[in-house]
N, C-alpha and C. Protein backbone atom coordinates (compact mmCIF):
# COMPACT_ATOMS: atom_id res chain seq x y z
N UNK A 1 -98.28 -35.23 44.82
CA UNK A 1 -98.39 -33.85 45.23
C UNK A 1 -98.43 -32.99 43.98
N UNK A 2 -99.44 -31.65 44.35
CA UNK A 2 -99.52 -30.85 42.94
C UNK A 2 -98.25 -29.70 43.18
N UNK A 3 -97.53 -29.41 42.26
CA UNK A 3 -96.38 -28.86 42.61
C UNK A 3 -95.22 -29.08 42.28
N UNK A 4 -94.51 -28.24 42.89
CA UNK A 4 -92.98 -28.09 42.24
C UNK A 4 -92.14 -29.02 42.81
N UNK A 5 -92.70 -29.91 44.04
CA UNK A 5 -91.78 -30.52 45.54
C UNK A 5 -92.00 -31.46 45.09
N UNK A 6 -90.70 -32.33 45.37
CA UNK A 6 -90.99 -33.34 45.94
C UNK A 6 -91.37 -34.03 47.30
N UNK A 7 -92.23 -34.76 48.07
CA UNK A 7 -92.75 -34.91 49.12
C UNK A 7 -92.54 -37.04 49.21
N UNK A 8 -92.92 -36.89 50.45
CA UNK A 8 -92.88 -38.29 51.54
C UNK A 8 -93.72 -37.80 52.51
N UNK A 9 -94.43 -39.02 53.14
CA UNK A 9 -95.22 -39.20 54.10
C UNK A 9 -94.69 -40.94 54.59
N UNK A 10 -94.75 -40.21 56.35
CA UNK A 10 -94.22 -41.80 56.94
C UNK A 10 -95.28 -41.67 58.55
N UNK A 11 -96.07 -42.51 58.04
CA UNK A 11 -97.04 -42.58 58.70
C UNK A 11 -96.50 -43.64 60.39
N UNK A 12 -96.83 -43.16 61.28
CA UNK A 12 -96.85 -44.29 62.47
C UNK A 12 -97.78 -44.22 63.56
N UNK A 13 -98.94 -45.58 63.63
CA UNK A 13 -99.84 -45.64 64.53
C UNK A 13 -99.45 -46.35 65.37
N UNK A 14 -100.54 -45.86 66.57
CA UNK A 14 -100.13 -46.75 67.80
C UNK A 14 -101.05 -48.20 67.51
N UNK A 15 -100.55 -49.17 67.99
CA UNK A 15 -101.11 -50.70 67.58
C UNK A 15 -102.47 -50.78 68.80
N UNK A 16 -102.92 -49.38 68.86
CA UNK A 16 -104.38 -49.41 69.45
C UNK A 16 -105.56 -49.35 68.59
N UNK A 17 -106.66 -49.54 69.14
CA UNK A 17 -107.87 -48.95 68.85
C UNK A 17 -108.16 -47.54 67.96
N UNK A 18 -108.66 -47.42 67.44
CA UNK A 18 -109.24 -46.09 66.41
C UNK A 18 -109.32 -45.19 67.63
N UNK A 19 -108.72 -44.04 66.94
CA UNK A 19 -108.75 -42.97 68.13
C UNK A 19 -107.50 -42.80 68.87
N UNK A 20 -106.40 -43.98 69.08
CA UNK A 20 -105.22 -44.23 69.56
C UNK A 20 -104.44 -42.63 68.95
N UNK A 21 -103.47 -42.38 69.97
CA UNK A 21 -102.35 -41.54 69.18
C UNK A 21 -101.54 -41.83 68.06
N UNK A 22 -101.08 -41.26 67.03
CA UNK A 22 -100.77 -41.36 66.10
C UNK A 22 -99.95 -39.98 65.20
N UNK A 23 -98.95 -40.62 64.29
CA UNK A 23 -97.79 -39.34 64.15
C UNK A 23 -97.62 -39.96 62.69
N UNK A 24 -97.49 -38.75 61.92
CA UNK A 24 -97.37 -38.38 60.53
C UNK A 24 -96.16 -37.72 59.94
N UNK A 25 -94.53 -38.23 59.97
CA UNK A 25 -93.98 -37.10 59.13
C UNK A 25 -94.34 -37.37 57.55
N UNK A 26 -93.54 -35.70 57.26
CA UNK A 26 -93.96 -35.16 56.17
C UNK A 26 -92.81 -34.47 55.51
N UNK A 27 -91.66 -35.24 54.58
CA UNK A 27 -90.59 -34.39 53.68
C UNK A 27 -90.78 -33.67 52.68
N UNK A 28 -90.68 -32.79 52.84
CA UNK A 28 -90.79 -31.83 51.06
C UNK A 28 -89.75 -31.18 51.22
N UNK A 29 -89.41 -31.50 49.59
CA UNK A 29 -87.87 -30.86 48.99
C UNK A 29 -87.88 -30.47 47.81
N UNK A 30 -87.56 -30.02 47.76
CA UNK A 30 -86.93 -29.33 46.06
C UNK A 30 -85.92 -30.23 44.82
N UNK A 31 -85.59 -31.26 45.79
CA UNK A 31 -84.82 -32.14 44.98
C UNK A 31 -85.51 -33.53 45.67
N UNK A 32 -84.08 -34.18 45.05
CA UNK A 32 -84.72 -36.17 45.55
C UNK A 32 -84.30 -36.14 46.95
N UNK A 33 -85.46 -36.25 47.25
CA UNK A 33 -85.55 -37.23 48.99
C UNK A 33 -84.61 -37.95 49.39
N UNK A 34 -83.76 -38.41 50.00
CA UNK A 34 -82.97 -39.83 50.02
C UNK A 34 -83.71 -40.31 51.32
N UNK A 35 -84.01 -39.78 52.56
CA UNK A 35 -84.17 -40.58 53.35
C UNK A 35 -85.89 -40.16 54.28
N UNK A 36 -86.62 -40.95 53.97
CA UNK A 36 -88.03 -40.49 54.33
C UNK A 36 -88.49 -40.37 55.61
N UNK A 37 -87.38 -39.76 56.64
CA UNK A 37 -88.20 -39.60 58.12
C UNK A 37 -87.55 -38.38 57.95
N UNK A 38 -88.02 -37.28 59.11
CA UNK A 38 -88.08 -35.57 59.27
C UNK A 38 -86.69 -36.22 60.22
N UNK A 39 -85.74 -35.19 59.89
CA UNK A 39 -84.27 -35.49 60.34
C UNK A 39 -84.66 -34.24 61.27
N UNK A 40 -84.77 -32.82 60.99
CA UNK A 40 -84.98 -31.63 61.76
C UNK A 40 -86.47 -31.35 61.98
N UNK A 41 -86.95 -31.03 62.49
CA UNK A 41 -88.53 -30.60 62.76
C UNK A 41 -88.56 -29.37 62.21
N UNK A 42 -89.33 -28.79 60.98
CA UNK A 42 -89.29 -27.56 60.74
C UNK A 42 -90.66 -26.93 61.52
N UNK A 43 -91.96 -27.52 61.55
CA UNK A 43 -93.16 -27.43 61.58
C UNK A 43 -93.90 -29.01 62.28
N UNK A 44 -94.35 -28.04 63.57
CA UNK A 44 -95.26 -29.04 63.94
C UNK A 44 -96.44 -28.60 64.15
N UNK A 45 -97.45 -29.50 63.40
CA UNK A 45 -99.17 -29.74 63.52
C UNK A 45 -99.17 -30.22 64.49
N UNK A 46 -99.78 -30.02 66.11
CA UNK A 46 -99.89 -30.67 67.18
C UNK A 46 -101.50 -30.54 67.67
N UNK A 47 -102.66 -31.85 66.97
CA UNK A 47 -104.07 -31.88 67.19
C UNK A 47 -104.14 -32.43 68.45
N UNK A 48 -103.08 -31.64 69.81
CA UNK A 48 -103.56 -32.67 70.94
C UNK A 48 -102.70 -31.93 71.94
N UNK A 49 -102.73 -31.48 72.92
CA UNK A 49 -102.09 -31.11 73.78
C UNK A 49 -100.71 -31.80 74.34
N UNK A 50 -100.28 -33.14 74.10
CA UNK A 50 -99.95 -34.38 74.21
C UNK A 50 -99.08 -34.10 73.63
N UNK A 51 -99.13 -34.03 72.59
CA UNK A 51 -98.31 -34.14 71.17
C UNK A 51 -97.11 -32.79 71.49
N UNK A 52 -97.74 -31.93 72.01
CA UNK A 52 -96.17 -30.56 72.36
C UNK A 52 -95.66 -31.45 73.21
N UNK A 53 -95.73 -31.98 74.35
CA UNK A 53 -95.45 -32.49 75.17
C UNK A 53 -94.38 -33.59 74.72
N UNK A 54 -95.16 -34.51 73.58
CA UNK A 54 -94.05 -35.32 73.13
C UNK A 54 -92.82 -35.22 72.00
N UNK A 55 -93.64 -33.98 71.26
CA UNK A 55 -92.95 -33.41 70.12
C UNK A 55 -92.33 -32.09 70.23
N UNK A 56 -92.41 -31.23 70.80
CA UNK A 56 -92.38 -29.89 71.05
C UNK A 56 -90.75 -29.72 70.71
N UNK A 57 -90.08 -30.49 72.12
CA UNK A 57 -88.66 -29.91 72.32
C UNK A 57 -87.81 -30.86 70.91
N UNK A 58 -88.50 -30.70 69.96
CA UNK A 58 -88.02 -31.81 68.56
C UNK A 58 -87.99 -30.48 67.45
N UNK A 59 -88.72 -29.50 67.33
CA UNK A 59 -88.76 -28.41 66.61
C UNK A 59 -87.61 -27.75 66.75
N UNK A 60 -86.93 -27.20 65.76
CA UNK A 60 -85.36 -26.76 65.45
C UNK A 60 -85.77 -25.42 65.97
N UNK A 61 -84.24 -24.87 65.94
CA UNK A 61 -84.44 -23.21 66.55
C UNK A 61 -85.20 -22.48 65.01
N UNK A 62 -85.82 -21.45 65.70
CA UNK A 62 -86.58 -20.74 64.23
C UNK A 62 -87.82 -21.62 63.73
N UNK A 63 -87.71 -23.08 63.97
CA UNK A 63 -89.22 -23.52 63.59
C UNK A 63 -90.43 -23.20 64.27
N UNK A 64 -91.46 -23.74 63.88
CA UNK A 64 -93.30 -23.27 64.62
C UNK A 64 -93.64 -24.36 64.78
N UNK A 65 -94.82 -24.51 65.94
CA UNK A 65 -95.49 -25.32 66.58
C UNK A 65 -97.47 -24.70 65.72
N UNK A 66 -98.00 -25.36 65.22
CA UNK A 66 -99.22 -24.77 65.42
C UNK A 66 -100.00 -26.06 66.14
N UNK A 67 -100.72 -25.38 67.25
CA UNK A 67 -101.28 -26.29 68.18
C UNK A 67 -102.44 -26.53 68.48
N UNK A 68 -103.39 -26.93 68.44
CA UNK A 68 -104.57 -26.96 68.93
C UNK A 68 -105.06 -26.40 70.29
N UNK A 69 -106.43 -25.14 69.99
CA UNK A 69 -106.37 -24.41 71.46
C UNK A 69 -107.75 -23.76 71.55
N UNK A 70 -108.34 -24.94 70.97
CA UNK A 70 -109.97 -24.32 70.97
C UNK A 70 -110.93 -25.03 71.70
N UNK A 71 -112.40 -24.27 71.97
CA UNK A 71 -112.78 -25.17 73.73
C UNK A 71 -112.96 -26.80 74.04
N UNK A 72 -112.72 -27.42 72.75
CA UNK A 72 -112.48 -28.79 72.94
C UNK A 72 -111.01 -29.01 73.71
N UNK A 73 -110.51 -27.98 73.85
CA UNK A 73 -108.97 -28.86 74.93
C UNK A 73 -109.09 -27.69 75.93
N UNK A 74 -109.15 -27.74 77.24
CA UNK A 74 -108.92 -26.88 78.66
C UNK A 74 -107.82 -26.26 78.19
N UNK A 75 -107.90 -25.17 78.61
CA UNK A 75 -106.31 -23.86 78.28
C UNK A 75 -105.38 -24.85 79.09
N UNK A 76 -105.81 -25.37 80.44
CA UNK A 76 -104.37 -25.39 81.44
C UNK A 76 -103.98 -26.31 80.76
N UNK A 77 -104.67 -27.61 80.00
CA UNK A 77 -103.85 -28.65 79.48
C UNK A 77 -103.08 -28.60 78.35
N UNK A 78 -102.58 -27.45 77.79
CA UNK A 78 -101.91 -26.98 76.51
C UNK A 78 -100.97 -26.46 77.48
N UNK A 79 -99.83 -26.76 76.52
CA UNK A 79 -98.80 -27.08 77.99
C UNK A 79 -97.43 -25.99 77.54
N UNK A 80 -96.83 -25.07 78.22
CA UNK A 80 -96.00 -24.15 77.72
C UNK A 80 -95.01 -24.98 76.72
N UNK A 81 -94.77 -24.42 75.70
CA UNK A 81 -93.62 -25.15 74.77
C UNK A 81 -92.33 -25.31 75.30
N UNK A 82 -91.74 -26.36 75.71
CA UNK A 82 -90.52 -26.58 75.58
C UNK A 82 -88.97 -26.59 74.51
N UNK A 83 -88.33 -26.20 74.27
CA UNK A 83 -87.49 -26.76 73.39
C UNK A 83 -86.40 -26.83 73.55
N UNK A 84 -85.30 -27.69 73.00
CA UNK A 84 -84.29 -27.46 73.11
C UNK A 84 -83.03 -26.35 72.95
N UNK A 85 -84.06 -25.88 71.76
CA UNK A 85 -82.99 -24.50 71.43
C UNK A 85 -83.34 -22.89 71.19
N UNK A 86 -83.18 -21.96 70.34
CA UNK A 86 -83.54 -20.98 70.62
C UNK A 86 -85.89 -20.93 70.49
N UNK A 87 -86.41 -19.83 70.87
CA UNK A 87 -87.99 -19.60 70.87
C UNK A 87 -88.14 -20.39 69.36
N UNK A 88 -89.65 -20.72 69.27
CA UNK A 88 -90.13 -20.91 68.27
C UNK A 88 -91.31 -20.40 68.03
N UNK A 89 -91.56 -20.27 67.17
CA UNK A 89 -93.07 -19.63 66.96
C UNK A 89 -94.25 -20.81 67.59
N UNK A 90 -95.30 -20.34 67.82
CA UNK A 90 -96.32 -20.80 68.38
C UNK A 90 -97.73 -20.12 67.78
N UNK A 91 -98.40 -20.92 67.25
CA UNK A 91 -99.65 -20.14 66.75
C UNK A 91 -100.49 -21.44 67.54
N UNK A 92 -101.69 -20.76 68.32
CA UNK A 92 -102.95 -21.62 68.78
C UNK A 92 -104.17 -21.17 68.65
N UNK A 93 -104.32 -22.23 68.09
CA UNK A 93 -105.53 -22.01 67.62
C UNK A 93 -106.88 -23.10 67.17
N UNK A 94 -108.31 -22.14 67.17
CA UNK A 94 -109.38 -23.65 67.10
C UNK A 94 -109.17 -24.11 66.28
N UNK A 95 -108.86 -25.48 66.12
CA UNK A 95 -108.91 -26.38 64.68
C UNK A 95 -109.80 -26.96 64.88
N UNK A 96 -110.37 -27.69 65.91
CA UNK A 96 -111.10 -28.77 65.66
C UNK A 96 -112.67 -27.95 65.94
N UNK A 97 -112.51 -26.94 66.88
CA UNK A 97 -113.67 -25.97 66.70
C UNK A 97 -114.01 -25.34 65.26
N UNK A 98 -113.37 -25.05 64.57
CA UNK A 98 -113.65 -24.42 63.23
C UNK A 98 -113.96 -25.51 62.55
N UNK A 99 -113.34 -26.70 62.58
CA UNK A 99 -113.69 -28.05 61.59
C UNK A 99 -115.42 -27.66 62.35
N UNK A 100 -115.66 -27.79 63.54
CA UNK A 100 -117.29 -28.22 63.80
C UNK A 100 -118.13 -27.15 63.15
N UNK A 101 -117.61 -26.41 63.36
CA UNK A 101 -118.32 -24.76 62.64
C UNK A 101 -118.58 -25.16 60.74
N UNK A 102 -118.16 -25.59 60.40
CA UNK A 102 -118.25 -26.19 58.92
C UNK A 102 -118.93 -27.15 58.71
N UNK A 103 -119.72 -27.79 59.99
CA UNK A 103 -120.13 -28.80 59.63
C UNK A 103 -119.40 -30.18 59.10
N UNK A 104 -117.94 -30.14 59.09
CA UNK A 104 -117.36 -31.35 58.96
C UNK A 104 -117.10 -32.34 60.02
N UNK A 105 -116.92 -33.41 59.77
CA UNK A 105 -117.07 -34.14 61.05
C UNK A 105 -115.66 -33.42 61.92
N UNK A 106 -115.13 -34.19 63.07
CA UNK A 106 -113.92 -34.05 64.23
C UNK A 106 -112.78 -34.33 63.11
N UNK A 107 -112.76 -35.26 62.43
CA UNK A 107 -111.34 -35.65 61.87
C UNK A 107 -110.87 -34.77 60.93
N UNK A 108 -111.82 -33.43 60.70
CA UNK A 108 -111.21 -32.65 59.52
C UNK A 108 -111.01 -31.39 60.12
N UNK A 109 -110.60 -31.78 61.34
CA UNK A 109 -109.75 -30.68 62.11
C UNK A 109 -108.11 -30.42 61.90
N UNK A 110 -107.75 -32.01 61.45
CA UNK A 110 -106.07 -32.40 60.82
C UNK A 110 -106.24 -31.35 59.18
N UNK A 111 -107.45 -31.45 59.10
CA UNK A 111 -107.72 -30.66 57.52
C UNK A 111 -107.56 -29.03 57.75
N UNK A 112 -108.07 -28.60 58.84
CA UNK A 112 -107.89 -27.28 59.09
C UNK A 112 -106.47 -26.74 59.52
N UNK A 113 -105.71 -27.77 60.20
CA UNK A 113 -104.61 -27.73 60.46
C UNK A 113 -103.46 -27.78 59.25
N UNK A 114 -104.04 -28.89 58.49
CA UNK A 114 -103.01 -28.96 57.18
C UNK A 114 -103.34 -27.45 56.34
N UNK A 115 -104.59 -27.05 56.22
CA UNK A 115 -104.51 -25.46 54.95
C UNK A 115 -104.07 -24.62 55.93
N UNK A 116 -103.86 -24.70 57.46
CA UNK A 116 -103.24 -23.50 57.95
C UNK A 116 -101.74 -23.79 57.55
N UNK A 117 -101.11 -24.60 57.82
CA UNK A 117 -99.79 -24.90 57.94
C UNK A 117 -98.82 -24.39 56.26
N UNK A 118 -99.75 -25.33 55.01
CA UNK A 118 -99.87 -24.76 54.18
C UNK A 118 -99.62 -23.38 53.25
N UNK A 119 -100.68 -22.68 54.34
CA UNK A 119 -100.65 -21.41 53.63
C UNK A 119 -99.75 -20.73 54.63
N UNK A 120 -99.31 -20.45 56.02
CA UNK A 120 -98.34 -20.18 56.32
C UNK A 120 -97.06 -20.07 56.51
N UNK A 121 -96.54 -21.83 55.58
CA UNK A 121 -95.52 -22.34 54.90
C UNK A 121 -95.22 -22.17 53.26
N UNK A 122 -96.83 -21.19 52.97
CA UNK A 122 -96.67 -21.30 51.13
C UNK A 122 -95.87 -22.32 50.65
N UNK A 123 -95.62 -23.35 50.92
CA UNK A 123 -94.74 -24.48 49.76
C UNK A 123 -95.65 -25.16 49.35
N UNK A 124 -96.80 -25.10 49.19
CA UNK A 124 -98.01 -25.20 48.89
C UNK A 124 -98.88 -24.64 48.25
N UNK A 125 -99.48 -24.99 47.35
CA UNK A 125 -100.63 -23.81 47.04
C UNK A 125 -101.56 -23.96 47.46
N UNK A 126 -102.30 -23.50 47.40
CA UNK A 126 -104.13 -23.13 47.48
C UNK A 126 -104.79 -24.29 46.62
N UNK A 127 -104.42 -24.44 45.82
CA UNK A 127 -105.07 -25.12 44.77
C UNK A 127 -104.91 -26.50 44.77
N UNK A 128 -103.52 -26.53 44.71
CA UNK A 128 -102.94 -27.91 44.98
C UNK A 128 -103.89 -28.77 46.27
N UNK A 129 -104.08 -28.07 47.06
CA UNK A 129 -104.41 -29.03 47.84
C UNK A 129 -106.30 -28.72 47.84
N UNK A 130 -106.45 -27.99 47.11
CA UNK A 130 -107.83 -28.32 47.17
C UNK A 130 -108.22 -29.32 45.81
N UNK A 131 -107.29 -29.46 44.88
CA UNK A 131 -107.16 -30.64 44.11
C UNK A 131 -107.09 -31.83 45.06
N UNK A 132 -106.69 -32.13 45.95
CA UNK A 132 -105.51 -33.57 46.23
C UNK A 132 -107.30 -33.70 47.26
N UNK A 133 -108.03 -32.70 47.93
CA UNK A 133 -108.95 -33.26 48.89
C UNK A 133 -109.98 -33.45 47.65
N UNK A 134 -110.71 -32.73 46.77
CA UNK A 134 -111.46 -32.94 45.87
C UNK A 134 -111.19 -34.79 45.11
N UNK A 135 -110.11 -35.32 45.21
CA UNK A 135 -110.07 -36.01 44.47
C UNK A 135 -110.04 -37.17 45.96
N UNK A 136 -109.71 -37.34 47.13
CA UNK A 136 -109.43 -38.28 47.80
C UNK A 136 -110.43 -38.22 48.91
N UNK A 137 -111.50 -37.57 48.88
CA UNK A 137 -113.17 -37.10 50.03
C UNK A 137 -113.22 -37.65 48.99
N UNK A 138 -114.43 -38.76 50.04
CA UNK A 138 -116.01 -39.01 49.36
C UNK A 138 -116.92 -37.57 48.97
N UNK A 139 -117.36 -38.21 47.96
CA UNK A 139 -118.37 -37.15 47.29
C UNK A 139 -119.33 -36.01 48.15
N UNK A 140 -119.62 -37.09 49.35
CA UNK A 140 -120.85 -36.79 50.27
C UNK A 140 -120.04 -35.87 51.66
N UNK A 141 -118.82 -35.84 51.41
CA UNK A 141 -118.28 -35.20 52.65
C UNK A 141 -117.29 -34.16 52.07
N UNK A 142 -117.27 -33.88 50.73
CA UNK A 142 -116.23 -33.52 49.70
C UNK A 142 -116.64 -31.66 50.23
N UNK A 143 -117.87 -31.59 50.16
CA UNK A 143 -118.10 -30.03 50.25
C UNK A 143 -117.90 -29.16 52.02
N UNK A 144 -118.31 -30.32 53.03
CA UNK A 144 -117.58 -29.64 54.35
C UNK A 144 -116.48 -29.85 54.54
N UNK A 145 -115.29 -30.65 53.49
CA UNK A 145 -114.02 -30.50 53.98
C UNK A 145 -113.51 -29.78 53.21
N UNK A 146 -113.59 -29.09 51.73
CA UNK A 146 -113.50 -28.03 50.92
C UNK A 146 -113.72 -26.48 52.16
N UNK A 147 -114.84 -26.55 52.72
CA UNK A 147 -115.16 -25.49 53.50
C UNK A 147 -114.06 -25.38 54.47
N UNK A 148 -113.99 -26.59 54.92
CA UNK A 148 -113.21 -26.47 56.56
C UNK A 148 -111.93 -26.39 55.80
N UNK A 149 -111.18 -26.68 54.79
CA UNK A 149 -109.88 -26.08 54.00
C UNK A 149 -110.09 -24.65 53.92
N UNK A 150 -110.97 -24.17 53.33
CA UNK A 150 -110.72 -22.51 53.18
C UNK A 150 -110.83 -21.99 54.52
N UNK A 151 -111.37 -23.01 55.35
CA UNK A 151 -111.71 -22.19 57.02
C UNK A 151 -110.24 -21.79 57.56
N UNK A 152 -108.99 -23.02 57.23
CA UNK A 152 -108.12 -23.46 57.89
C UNK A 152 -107.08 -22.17 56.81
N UNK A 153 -107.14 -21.72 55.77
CA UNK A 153 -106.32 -20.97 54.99
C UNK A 153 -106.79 -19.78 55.70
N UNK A 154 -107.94 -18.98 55.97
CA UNK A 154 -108.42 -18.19 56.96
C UNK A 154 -107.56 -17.94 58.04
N UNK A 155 -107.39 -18.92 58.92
CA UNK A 155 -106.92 -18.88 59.94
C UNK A 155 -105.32 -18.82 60.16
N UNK A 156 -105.09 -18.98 59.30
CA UNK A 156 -103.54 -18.77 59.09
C UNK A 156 -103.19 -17.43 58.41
N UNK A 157 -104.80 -16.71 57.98
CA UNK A 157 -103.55 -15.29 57.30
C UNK A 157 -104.06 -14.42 58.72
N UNK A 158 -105.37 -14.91 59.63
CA UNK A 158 -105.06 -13.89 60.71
C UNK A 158 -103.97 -14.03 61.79
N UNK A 159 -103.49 -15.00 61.30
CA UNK A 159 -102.24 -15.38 62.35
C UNK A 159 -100.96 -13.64 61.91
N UNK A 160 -101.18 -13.26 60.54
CA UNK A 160 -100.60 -12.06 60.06
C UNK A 160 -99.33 -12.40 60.64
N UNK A 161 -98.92 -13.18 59.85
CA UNK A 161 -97.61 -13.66 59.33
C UNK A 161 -97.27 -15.25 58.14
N UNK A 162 -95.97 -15.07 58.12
CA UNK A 162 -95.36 -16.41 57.22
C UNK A 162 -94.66 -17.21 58.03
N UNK A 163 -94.27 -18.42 57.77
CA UNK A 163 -93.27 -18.92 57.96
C UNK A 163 -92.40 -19.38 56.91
N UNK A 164 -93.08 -18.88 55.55
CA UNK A 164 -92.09 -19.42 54.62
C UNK A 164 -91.09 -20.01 54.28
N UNK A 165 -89.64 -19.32 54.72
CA UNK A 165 -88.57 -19.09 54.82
C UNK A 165 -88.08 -19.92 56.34
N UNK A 166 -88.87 -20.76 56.91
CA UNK A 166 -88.56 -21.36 58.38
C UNK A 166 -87.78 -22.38 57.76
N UNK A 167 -87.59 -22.95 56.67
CA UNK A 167 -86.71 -24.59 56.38
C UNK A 167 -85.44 -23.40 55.84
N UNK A 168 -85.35 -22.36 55.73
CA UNK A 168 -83.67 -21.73 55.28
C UNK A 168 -83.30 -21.01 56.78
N UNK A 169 -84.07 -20.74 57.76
CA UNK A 169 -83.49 -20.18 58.93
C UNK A 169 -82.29 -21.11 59.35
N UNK A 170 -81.51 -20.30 59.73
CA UNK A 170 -80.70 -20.83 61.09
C UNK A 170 -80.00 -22.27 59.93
N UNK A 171 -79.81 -22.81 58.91
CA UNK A 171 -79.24 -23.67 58.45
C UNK A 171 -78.14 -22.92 57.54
């Protein structure tokens, strides 16, 4: 990671077929990690209507959901947020529609989702992560997922707000 954090990724697929559901945590800290699974949910990326459903009531009081809510998923099947404890923020919005609008393929809708999350979490920069895709895209797909990143930083400042400060709430 480019940056001041330290970070973890703990990847878990379902033992299906390509396309199967599939879940990604993601630690960033300021110091050493000790233990690499998300203990509290600060922030959830949810590319699936499914995913609030299975993840939703897992988001701490004061955390955000950003969800997928563009005409690739029916409104009714985006499903009111549940949680266990106090409201959380909710931003919905097209990801995987704006990935198509760029001309990037479907899977760089997780890409539009990651520069929203990103820039509405600032523990991130701008840069940083247009380093980390520049260097890990193929050459030939390097310039619509560059696009669909700035699409996805877009979409998070008309959300006209932060969440910055969501991993010091309420702790």
């Amino acid at each position: 990671m480019f940056g001041p954090y330290n970070a973890v990724q703990t990847p878990s697929y379902a033992p299906l077929v390509r396309g199967a559901p599939s879940m990604s945590e993601v630690v960033i800290s300021d110091g050493p990690i000790d233990f690499p699974r998300v203990v509290s949910v600060d922030i959830l990326l949810a590319l699936g209507p499914q995913a609030c459903v299975l993840h939703g009531a897992d988001v701490r009081p004061g955390g955000a959901i950003v969800v997928e809510s563009g005409e690739s998923v029916r409104t009714e099947s985006v499903p009111k947020i549940e949680t266990n404890a106090l409201p959380v923020r909710v931003y919905r919005l097209p990801l995987a529609d704006t990935a198509d609008r760029c001309g990037a393929p479907p899977a760089a809708a997780g890409l539009v989702g990651l520069a929203t999350v990103a820039r509405l979490c600032r523990l991130v920069g701008d840069e940083a992560l247009r380093r980390a895709v520049s260097m890990r895209v193929p050459r030939d797909a390097r310039a619509s997922n560059l696009t669909a990143l700035e699409a996805g930083f877009r979409l998070a400042d008309a959300c006209g707000a932060t969440v910055r400060d969501v991993a010091a709430e309420g702790r």
